[in-house]
N, C-alpha and C. Protein backbone atom coordinates (compact mmCIF):
# COMPACT_ATOMS: atom_id res chain seq x y z
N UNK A 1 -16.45 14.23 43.28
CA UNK A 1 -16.69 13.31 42.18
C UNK A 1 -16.48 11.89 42.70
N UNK A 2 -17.44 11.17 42.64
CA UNK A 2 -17.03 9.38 42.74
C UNK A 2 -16.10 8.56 42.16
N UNK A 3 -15.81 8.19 42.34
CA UNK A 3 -14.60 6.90 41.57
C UNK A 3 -15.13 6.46 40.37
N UNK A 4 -16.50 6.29 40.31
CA UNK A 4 -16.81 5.56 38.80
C UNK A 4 -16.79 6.31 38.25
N UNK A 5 -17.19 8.15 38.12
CA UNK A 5 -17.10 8.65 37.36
C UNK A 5 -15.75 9.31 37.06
N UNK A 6 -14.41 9.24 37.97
CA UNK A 6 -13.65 9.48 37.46
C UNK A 6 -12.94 8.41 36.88
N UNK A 7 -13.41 7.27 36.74
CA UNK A 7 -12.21 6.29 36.22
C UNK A 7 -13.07 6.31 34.56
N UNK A 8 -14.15 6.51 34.60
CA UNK A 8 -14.89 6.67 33.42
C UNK A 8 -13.92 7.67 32.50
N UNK A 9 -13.34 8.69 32.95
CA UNK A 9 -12.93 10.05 32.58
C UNK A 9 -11.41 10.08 31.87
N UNK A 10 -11.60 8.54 33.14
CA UNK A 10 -9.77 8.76 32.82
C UNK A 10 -9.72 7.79 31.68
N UNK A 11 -10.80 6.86 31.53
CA UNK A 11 -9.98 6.09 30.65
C UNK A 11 -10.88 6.42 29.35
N UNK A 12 -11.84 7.32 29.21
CA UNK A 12 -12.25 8.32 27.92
C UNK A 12 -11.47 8.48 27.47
N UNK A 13 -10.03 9.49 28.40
CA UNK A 13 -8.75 10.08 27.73
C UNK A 13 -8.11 9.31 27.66
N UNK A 14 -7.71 8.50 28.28
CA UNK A 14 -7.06 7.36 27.69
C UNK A 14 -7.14 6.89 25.62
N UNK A 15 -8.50 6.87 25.90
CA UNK A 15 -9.44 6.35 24.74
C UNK A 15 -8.85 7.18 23.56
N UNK A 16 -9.17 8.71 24.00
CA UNK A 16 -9.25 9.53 22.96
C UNK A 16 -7.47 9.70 22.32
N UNK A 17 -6.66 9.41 23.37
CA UNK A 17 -5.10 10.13 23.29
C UNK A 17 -4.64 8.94 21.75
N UNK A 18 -4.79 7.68 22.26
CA UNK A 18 -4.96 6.79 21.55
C UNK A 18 -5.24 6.41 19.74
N UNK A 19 -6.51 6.97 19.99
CA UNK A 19 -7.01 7.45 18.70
C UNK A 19 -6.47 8.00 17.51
N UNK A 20 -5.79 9.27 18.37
CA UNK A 20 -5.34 10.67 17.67
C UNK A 20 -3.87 10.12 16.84
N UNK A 21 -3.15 9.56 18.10
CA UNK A 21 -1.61 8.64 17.07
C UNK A 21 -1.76 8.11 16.52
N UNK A 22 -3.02 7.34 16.11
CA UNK A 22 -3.38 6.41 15.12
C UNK A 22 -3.92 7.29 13.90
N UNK A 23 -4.69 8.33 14.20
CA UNK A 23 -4.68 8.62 12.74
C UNK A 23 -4.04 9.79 12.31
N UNK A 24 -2.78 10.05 12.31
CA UNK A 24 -2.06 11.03 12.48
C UNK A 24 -0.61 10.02 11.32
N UNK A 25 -0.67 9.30 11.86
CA UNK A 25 0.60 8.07 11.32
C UNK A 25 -0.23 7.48 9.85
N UNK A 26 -1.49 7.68 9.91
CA UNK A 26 -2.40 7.35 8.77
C UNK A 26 -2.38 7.95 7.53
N UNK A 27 -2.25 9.40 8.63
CA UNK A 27 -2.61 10.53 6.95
C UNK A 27 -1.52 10.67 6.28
N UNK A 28 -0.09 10.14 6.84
CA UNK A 28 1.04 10.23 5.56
C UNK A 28 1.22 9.83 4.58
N UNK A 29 1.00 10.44 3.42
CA UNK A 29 0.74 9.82 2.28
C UNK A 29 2.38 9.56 1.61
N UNK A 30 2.68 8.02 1.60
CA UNK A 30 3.57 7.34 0.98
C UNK A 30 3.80 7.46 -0.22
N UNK A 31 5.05 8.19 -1.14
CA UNK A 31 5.18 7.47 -1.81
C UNK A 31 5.56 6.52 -2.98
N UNK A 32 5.01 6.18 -4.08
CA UNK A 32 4.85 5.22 -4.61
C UNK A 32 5.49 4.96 -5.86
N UNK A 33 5.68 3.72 -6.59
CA UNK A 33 6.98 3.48 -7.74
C UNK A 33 6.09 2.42 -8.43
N UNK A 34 6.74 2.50 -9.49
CA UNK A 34 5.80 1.13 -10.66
C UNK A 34 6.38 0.03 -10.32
N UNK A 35 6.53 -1.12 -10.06
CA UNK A 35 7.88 -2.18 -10.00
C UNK A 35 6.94 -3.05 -11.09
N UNK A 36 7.88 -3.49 -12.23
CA UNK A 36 7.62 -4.23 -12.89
C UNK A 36 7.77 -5.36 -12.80
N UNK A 37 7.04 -6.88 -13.70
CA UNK A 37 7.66 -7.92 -13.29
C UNK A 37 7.59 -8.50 -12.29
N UNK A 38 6.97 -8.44 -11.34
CA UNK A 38 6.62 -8.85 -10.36
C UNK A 38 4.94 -9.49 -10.11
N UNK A 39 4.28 -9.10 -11.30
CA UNK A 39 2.92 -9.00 -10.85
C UNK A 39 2.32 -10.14 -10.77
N UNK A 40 1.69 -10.92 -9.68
CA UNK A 40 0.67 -12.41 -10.19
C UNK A 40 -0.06 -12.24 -11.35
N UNK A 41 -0.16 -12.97 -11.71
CA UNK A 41 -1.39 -12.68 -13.13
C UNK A 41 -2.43 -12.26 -12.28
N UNK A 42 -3.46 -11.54 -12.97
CA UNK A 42 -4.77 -10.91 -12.60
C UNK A 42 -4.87 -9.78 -11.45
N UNK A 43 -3.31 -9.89 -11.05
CA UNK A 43 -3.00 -8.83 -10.05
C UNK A 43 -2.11 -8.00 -10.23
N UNK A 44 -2.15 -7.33 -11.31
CA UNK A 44 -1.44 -6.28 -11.52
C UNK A 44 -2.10 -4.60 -11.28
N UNK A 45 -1.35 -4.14 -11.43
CA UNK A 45 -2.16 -2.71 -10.87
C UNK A 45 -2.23 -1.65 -12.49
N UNK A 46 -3.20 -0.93 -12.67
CA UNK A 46 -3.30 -0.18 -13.39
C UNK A 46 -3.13 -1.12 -14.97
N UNK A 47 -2.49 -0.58 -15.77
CA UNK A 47 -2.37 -0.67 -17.33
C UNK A 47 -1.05 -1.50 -17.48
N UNK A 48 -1.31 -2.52 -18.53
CA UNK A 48 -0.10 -2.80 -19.14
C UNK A 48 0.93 -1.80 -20.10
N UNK A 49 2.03 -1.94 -19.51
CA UNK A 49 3.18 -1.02 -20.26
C UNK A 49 2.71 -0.67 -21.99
N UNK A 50 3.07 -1.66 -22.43
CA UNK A 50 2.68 -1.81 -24.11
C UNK A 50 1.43 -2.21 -24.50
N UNK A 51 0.12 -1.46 -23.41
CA UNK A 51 -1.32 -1.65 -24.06
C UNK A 51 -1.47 -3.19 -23.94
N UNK A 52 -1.18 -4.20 -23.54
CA UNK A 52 -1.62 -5.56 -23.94
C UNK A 52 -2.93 -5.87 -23.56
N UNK A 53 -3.39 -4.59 -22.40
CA UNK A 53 -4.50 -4.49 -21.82
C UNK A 53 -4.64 -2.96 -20.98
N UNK A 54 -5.96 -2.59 -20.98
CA UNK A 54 -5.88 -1.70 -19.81
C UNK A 54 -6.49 -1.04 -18.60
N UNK A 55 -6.63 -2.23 -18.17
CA UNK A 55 -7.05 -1.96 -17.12
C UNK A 55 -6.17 -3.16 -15.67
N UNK A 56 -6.33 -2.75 -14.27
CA UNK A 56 -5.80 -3.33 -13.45
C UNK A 56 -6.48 -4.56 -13.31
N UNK A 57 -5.62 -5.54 -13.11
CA UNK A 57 -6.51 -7.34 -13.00
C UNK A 57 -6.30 -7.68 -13.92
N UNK A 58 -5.95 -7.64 -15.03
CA UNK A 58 -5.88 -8.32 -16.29
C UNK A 58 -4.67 -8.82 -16.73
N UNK A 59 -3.48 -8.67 -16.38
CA UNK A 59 -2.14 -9.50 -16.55
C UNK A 59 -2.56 -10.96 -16.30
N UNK A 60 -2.35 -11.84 -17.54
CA UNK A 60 -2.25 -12.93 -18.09
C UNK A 60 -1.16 -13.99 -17.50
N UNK A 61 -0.22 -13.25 -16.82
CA UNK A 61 0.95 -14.54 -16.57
C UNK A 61 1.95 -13.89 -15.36
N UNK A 62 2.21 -14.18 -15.03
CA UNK A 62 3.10 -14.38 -13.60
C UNK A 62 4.34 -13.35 -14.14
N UNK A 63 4.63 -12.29 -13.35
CA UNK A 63 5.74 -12.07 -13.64
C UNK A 63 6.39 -11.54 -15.35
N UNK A 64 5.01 -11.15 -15.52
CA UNK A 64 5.41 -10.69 -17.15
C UNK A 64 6.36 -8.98 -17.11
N UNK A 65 7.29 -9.31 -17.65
CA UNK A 65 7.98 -7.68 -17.42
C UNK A 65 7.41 -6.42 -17.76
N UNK A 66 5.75 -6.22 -18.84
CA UNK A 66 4.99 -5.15 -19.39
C UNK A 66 4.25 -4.66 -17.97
N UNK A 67 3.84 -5.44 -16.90
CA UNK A 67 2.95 -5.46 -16.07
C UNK A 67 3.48 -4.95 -14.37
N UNK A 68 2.86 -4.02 -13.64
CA UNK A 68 3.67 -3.35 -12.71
C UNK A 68 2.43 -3.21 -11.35
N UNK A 69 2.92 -3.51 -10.41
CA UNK A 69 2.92 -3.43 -8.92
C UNK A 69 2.91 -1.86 -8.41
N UNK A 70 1.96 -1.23 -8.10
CA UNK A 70 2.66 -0.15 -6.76
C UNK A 70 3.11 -0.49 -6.17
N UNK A 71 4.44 0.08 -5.74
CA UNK A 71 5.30 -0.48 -4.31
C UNK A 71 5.51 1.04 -3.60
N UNK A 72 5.96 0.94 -2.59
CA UNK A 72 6.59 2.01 -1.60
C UNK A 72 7.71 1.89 -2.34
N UNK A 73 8.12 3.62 -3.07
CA UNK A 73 9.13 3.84 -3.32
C UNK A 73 10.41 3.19 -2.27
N UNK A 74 11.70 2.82 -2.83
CA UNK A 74 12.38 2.24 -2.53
C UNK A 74 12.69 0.57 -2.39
N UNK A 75 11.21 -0.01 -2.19
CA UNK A 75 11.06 -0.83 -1.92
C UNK A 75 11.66 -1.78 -3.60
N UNK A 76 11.33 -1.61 -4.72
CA UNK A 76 11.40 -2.22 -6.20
C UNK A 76 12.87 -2.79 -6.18
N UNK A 77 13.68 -1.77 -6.29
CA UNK A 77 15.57 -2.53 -5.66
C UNK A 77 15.73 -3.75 -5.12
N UNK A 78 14.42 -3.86 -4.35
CA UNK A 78 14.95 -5.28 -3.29
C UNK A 78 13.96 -6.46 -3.21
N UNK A 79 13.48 -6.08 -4.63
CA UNK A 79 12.53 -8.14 -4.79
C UNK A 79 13.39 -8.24 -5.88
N UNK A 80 13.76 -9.25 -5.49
CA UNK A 80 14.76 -10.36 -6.98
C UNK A 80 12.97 -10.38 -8.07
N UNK A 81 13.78 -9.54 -9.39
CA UNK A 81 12.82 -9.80 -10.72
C UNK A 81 12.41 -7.87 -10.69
N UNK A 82 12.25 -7.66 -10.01
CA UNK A 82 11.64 -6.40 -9.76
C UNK A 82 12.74 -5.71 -10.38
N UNK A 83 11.63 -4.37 -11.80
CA UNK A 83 12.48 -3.14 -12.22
C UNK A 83 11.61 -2.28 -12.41
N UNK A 84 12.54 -1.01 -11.73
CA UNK A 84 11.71 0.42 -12.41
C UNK A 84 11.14 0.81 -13.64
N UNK A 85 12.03 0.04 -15.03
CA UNK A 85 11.23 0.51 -15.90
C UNK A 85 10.96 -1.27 -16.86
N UNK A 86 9.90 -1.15 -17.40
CA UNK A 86 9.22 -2.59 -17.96
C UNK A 86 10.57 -2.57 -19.28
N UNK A 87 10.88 -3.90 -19.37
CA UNK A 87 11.87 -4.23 -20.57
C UNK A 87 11.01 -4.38 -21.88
C-alpha cells in the first residue's frame, strides 16, 4: 500500500472515531424544569401559568412570575428571581 493511501485511511478513522463521541453525548436526553419569572417578554416557553395567553412568545413583560423558561433541571435554584412553581 502507498503512503497516500494509507494516510487517507488513517485519518478516515480518525474522522469517523470522532464523529461517534459526538453523537453519542448528543442523544442524552436532559432533563427539564419550568423556572418561572425569569422569562424576557416574548420569550417565554410554552403557556402562561393562569391562561394570560397560550402559546410560547407571548409574555408581555420581563420577568412576570405566570410565565416559565425550560431550564436543565437543577439549574432554577440558582438564577436570583427564578421559582419552581409561578406565584
Amino acid at each position: 500500500m502507498d503512503k497516500q493511501k494509507m494516510l487517507s485511511i488513517a485519518i478516515g478513522g480518525l474522522l469517523a472515531l470522532g464523529l461517534t463521541g459526538n453523537a453519542s453525548a448528543a442523544d442524552k436526553k436532559m432533563d427539564m424544569e419550568k423556572c418561572f419569572g425569569i422569562a424576557k417578554a416574548g420569550m417565554n416557553d410554552c403557556s402562561s401559568n393562569k391562561s394570560a395567553h397560550s402559546c410560547a412568545g407571548q409574555a408581555t413583560k420581563n420577568n412576570d412570575p405566570m410565565d416559565f423558561v425550560a431550564v436543565p433541571k437543577g439549574t432554577c435554584d440558582k438564577i436570583a428571581g427564578g421559582m419552581l412553581k409561578a406565584m
